[in-house]
Protein backbone atom coordinates (compact mmCIF):
# COMPACT_ATOMS: atom_id res chain seq x y z
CA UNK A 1 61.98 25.77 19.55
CA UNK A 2 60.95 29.22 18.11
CA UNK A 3 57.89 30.56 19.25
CA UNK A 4 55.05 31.02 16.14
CA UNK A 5 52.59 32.95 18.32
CA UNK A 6 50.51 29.55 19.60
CA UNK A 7 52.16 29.02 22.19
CA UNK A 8 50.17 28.76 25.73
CA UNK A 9 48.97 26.55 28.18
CA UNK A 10 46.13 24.36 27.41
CA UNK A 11 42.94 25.50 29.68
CA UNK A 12 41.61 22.78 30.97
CA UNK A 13 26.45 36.07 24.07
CA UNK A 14 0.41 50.18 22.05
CA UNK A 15 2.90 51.67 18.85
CA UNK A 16 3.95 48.87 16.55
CA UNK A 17 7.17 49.18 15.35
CA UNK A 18 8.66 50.22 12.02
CA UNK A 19 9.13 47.55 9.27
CA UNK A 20 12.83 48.96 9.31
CA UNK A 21 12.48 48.64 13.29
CA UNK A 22 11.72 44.80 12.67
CA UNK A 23 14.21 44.56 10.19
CA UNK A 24 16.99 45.44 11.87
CA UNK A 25 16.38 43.85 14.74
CA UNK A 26 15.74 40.69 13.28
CA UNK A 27 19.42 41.26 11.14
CA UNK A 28 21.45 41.93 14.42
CA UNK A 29 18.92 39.34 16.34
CA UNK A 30 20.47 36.98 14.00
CA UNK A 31 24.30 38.08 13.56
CA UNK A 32 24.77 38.97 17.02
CA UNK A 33 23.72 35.12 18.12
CA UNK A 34 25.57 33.36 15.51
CA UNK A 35 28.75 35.12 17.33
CA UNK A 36 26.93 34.11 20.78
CA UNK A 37 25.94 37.69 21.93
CA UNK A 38 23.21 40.52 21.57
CA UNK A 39 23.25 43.01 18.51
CA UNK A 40 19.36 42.90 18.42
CA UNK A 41 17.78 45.60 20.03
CA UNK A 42 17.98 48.39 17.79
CA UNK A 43 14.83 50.02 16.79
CA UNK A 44 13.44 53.33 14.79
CA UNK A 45 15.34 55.32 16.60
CA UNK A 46 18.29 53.86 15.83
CA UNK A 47 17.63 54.82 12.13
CA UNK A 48 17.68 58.31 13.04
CA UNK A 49 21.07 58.25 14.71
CA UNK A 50 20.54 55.28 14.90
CA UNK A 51 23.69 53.31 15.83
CA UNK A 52 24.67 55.93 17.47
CA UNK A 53 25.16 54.24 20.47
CA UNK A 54 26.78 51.69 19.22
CA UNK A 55 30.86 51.88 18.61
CA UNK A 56 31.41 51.90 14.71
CA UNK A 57 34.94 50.88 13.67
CA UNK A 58 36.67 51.95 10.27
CA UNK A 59 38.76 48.98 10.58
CA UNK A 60 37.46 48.28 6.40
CA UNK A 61 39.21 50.61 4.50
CA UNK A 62 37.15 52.01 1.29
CA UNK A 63 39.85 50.00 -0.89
CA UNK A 64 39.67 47.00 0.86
CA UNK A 65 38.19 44.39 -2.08
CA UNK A 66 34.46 43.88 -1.45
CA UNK A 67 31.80 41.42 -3.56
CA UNK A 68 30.34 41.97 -6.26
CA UNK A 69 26.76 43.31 -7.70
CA UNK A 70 24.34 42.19 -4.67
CA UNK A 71 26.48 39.40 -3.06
CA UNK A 72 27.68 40.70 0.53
CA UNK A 73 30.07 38.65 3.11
CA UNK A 74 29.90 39.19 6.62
CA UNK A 75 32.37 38.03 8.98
CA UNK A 76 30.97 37.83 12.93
CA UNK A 77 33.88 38.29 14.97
CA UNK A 78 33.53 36.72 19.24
CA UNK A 79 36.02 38.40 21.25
CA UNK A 80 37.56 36.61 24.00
CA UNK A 81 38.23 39.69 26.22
CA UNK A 82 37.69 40.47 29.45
CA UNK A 83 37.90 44.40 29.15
CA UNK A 84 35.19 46.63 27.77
CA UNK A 85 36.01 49.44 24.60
CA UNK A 86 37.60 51.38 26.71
CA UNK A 87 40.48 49.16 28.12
CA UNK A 88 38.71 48.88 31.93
CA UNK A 89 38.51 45.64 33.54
CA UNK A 90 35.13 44.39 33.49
CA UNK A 91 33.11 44.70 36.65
CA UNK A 92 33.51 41.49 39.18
CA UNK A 93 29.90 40.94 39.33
CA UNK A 94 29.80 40.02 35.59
CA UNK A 95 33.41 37.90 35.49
CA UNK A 96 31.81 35.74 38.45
CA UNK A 97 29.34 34.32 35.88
CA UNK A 98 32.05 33.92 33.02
CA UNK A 99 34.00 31.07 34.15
CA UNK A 100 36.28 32.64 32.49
CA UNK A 101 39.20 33.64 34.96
CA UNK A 102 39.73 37.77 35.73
CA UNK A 103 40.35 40.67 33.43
CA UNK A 104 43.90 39.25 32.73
CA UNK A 105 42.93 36.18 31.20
CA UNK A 106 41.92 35.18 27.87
CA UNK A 107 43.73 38.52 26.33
CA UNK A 108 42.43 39.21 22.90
CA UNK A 109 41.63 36.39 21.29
CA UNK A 110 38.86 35.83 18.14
CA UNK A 111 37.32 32.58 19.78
CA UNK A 112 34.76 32.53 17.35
CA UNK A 113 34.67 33.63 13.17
CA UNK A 114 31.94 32.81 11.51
CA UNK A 115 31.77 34.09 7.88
CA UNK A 116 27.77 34.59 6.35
CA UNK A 117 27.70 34.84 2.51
CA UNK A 118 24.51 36.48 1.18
CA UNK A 119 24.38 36.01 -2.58
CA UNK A 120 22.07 38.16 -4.75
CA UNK A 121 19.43 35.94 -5.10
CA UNK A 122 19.40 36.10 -1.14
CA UNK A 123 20.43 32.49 -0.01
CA UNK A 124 22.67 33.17 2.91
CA UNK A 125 25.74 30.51 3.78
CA UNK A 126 27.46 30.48 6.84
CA UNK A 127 30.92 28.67 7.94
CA UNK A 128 32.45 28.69 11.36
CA UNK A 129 36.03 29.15 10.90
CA UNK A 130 38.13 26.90 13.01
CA UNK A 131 39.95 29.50 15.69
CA UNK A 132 43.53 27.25 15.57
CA UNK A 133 43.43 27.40 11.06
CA UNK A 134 47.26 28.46 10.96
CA UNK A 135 47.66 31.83 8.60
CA UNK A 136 50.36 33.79 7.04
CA UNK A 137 50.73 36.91 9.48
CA UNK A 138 52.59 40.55 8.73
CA UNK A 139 52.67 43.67 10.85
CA UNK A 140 54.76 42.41 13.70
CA UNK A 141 57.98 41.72 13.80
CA UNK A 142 59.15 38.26 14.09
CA UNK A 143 56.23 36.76 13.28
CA UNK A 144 55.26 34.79 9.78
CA UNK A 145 52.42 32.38 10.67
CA UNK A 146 50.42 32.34 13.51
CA UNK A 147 46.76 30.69 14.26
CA UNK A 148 44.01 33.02 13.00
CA UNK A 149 42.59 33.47 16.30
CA UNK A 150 45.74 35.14 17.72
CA UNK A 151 45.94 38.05 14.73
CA UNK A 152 44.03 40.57 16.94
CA UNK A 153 45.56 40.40 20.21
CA UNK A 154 49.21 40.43 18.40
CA UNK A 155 48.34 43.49 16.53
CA UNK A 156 46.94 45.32 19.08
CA UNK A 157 49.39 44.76 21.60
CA UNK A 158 52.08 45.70 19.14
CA UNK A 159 50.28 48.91 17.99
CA UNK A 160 49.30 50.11 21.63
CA UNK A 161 53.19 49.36 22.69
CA UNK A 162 54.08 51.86 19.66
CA UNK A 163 51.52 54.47 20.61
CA UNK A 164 53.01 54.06 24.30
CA UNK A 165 56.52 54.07 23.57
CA UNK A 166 55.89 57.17 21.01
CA UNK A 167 54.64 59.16 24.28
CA UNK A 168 50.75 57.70 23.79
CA UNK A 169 49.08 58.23 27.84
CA UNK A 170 45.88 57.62 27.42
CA UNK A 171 44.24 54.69 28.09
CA UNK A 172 41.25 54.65 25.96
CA UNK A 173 43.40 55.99 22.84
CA UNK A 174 45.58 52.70 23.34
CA UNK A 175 42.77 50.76 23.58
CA UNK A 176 40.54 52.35 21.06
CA UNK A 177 43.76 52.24 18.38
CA UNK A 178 45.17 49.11 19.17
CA UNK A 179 41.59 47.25 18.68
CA UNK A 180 40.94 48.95 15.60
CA UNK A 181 44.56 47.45 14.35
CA UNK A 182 43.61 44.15 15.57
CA UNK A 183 40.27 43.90 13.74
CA UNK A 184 42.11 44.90 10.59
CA UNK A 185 44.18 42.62 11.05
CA UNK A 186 42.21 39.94 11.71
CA UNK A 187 39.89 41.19 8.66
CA UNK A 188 43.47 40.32 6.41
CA UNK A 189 43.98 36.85 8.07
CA UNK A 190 40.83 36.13 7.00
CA UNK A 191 40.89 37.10 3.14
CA UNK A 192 43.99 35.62 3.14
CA UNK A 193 42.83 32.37 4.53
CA UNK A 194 39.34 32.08 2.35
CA UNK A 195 40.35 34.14 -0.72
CA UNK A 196 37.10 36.17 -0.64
CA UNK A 197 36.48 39.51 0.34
CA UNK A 198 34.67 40.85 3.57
CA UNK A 199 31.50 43.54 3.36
CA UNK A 200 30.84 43.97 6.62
CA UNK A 201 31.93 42.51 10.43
CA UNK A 202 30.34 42.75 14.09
CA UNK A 203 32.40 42.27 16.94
CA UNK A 204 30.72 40.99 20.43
CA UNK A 205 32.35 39.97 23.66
CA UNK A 206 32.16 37.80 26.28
CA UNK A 207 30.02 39.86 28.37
CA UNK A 208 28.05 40.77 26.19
CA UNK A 209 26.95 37.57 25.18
CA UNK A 210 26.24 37.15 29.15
CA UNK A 211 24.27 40.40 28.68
CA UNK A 212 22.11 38.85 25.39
CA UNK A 213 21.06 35.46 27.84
CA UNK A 214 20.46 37.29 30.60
CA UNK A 215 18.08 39.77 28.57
CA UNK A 216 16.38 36.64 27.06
CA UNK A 217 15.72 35.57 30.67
CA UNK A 218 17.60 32.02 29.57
CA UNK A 219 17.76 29.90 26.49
CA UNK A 220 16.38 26.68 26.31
CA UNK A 221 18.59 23.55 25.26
CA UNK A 222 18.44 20.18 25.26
CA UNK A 223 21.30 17.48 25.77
CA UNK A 224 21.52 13.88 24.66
CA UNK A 225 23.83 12.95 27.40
CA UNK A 226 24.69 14.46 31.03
CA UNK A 227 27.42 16.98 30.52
CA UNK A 228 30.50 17.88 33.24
CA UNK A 229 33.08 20.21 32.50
CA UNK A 230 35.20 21.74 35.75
CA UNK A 231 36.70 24.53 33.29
CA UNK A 232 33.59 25.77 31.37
CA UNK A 233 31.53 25.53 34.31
CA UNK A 234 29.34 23.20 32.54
CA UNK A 235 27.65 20.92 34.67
CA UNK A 236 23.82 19.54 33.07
CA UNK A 237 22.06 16.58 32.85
CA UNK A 238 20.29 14.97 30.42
CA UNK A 239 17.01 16.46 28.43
CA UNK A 240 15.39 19.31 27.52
CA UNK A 241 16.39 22.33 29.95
CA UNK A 242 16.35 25.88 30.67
CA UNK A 243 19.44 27.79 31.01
CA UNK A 244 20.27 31.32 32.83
CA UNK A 245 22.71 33.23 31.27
CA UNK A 246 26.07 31.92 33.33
CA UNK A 247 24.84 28.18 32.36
CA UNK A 248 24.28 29.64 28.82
CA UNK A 249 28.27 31.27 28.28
CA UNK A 250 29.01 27.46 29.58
CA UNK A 251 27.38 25.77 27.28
CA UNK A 252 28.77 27.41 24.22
CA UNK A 253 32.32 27.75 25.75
CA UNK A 254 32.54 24.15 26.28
CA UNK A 255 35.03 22.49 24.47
CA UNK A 256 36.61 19.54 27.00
CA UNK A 257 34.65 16.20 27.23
CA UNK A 258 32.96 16.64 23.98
CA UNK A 259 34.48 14.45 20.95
CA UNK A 260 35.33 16.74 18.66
CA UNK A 261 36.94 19.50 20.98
CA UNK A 262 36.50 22.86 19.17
CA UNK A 263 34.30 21.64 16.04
CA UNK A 264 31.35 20.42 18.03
CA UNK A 265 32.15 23.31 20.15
CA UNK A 266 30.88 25.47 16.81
CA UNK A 267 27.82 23.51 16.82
CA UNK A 268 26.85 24.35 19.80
CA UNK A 269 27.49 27.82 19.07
CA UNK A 270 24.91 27.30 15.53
CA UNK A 271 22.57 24.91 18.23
CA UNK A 272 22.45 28.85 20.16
CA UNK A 273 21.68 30.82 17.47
CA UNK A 274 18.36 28.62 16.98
CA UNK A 275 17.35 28.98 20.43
CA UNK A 276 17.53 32.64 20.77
CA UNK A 277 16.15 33.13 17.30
CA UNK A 278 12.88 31.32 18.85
CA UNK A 279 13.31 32.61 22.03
CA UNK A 280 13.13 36.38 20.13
CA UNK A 281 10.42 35.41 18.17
CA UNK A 282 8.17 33.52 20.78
CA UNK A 283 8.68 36.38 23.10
CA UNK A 284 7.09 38.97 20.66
CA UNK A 285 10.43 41.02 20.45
CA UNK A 286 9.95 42.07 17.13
CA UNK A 287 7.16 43.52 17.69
CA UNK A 288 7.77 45.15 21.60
CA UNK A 289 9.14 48.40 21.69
CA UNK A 290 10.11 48.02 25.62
CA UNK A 291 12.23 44.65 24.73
CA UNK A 292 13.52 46.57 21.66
CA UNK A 293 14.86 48.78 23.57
CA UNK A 294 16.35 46.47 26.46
CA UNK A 295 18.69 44.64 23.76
CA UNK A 296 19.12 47.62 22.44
CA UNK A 297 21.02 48.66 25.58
CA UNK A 298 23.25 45.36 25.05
CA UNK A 299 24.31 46.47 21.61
CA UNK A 300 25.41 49.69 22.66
CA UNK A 301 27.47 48.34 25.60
CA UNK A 302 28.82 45.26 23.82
CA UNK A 303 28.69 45.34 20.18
CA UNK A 304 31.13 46.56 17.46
CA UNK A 305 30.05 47.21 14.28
CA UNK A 306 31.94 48.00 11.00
CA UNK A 307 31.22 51.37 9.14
CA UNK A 308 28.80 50.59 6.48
CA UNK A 309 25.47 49.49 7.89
CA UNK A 310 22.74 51.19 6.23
CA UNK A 311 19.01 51.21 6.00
CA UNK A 312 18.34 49.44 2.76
CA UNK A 313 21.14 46.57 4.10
CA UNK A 314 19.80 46.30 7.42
CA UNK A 315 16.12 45.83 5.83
CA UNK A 316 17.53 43.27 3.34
CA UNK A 317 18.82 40.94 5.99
CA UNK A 318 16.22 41.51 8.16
CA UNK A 319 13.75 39.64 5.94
CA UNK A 320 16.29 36.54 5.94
CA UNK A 321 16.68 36.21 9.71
CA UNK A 322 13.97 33.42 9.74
CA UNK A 323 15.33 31.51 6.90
CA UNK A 324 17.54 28.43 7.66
CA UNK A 325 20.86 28.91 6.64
CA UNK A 326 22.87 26.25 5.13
CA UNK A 327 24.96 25.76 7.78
CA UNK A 328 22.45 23.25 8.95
CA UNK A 329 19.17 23.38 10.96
CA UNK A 330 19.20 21.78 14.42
CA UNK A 331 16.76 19.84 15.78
CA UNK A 332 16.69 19.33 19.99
CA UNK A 333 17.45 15.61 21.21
CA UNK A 334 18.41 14.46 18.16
CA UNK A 335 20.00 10.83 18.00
CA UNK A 336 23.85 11.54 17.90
CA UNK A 337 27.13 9.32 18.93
CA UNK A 338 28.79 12.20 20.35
CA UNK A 339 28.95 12.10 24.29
CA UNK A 340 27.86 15.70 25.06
CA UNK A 341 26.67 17.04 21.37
CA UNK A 342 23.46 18.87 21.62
CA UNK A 343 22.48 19.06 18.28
CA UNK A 344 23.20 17.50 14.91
CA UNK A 345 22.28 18.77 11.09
CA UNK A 346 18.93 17.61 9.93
CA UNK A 347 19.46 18.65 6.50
CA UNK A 348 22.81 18.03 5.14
CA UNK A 349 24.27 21.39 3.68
CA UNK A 350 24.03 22.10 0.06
CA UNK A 351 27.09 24.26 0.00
CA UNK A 352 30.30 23.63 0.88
CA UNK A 353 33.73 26.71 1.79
CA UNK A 354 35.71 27.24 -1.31
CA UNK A 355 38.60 27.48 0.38
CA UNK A 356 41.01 24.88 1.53
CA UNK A 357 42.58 24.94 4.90
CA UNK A 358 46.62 25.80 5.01
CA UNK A 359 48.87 22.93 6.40
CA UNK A 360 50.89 24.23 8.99
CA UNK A 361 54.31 24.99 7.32
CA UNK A 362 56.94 22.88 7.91
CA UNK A 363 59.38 25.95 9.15
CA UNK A 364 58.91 27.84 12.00
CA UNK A 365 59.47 31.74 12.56
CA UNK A 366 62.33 33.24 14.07
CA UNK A 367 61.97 34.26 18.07
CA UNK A 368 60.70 37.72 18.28
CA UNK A 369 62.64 40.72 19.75
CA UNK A 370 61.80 41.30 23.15
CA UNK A 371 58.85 43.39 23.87
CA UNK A 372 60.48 47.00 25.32
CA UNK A 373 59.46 47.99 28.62
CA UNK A 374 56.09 50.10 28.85
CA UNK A 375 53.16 50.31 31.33
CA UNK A 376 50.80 48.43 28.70
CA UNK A 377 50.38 44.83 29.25
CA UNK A 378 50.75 42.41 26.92
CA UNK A 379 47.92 40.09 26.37
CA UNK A 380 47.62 36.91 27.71
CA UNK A 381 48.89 33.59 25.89
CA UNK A 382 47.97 31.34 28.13
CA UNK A 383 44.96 30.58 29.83
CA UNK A 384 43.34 30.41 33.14
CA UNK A 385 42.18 26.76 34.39
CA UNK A 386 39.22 28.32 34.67
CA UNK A 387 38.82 29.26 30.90
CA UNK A 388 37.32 26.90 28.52
């Protein structure tokens, strides 16, 4: 059968500061943990060249369609790589803790999309987009439809194999290039599979949501049920618990042995961004210059962010980072069916996506051309046994 680009092997995060310091920390506080990894951190200095130490991508073009009057859409984009911006393998002592297989594995996919809505009136609705949603795909050849998490890693493979067969040598320009294709790319699969437009995105990795926990010093969970999973690493019991930060990247990559696979998979990734949120706020980080400054450090090293951000944005969502979205609030140990859920809705959302998932269609593509010979490898489509 022809391939459609899913095809792989199943594997079994003293001075008070500013009110714009607080504000934007609580805005990146928030996105960064909703796509399980650290974008809080930046404080007034940030504002004053401010992210710049943090990568900003002009993967949005100014004609791109964007909302309306005060509306905004933000899509957080959780990158399952195991390189940093710069194409290098990332460092053994961090892919120890993953679980997640070496440098190699994984490739490029978008593991995690989770599109916020902010309307004008400022009531902010967030949807986790399921990573295996099958979308129309253009750019490279012999392709038609693939699953949305796989338009990154095919784009930027096939633009970094151009650069490289057009006499491209360095390293970081592939890398640098062929990511920025693959987040436009991904920003198009998107549109095309919700029908609105996107504002603004943050990208994250795996390491750095290792980074975020580990910064936190842990986040607290709490399980129904005892929980074993050989590929995620996962392996707690029962109750109320602290987690470090290797035991945290398990818990949200977990997808085997829970019920609902991938779905209650994305609760677990909401169930996180309620625990750090508290964990930020208990700790005083709003409000510490020194821990400021500490995530701040994981932003620069791990966090994308689109061209765009400004002062009078940042400020606006900073003020709704302590509101409960309507993508549910979690309470710990609540009553659930589900073997190894953590946490289930307590309020039952009042909004529901607009859009209606595509059936897969009932053709598949043709086989794509060979890739030509050239010293970049292609990513990954299978999986380690390790990755989860």
């Amino acid at each position: 059968m022809a391939r459609s680009g899913g095809a792989h092997r199943r594997h079994r995060a003293v001075r008070q500061p500013s009110r714009f310091r607080k504000g934007l920390t609580r805005t990146l506080g928030a996105l960064v943990s909703v796509a399980a990894v650290g974008l809080t951190g930046a404080g007034y200095y940030v504002a004053h060249g401010a992210l710049g130490g943090i990568t900003v991508s002009n993967a949005l073009q100014p004609d791109d369609p964007r909302s309306s009057g005060d509306n905004m859409n933000i899509l957080l984009i959780g990158l399952d790589s195991r390189k940093d911006q710069d194409g290098n393998d990332l460092p053994y002592s961090i892919l120890k803790h993953l679980h997640a297989g070496d440098s190699d594995d994984g490739g490029y996919n978008t593991n995690t999309l989770i599109l916020v809505h902010v309307s004008a009136d400022n009531k902010v609705v967030a949807f986790s987009i399921p990573r295996d949603d099958w979308v129309p795909f253009t750019g490279v050849p012999g392709y038609n439809h693939i699953k949305i998490k796989e338009a990154y890693g095919l784009t930027k493979q096939y633009v970094a194999q151009k650069l490289a067969n057009q006499g491209t040598s360095s390293q970081k320009e592939l890398e640098t290039k062929g990511r920025e294709a693959g987040r436009a790319a991904t920003l198009r699969a998107v549109r095309s599979l919700t029908g609105v437009p996107i504002d603004y995105f943050a990208e994250v990795n795996l390491a750095g949501f290792y980074d975020l926990a580990q910064t936190l010093g842990g986040v607290e969970v709490c399980l129904n049920h005892a929980v074993y999973d050989s590929y995620s690493g996962a392996d707690f019991p029962a109750g109320r618990q602290r987690l470090d930060a290797s035991e945290a990247l398990s818990f949200v990559r977990q997808r085997h042995g829970l019920e609902n696979g991938d779905l209650d998979r994305t609760h677990r990734q909401q169930a996180f961004i309620s625990s750090v949120m508290q964990e930020l706020q208990a700790a005083g980080t709003f409000t510490n210059i020194d821990k400021l400054k500490n995530l701040m450090a994981v932003a620069r090293k791990d966090v994308v962010l689109s061209s765009g951000w400004n002062d009078d944005m940042i400020q606006r969502l900073g003020g709704l980072a302590g509101a409960t979205w309507n993508s549910g609030r979690y309470r710990w140990c609540a009553t659930t069916t589900s073997m190894a859920r953590t946490s289930t809705s307590s309020t039952r959302p009042r909004s529901r996506p607009r859009w209606r998932r595509r059936s897969a269609p009932t053709h598949r593509p043709p086989r794509p051309p060979p890739r030509p010979s050239s010293p970049i490898r292609p990513p990954s489509s299978t999986w380690s046994t390790r990755a989860a």
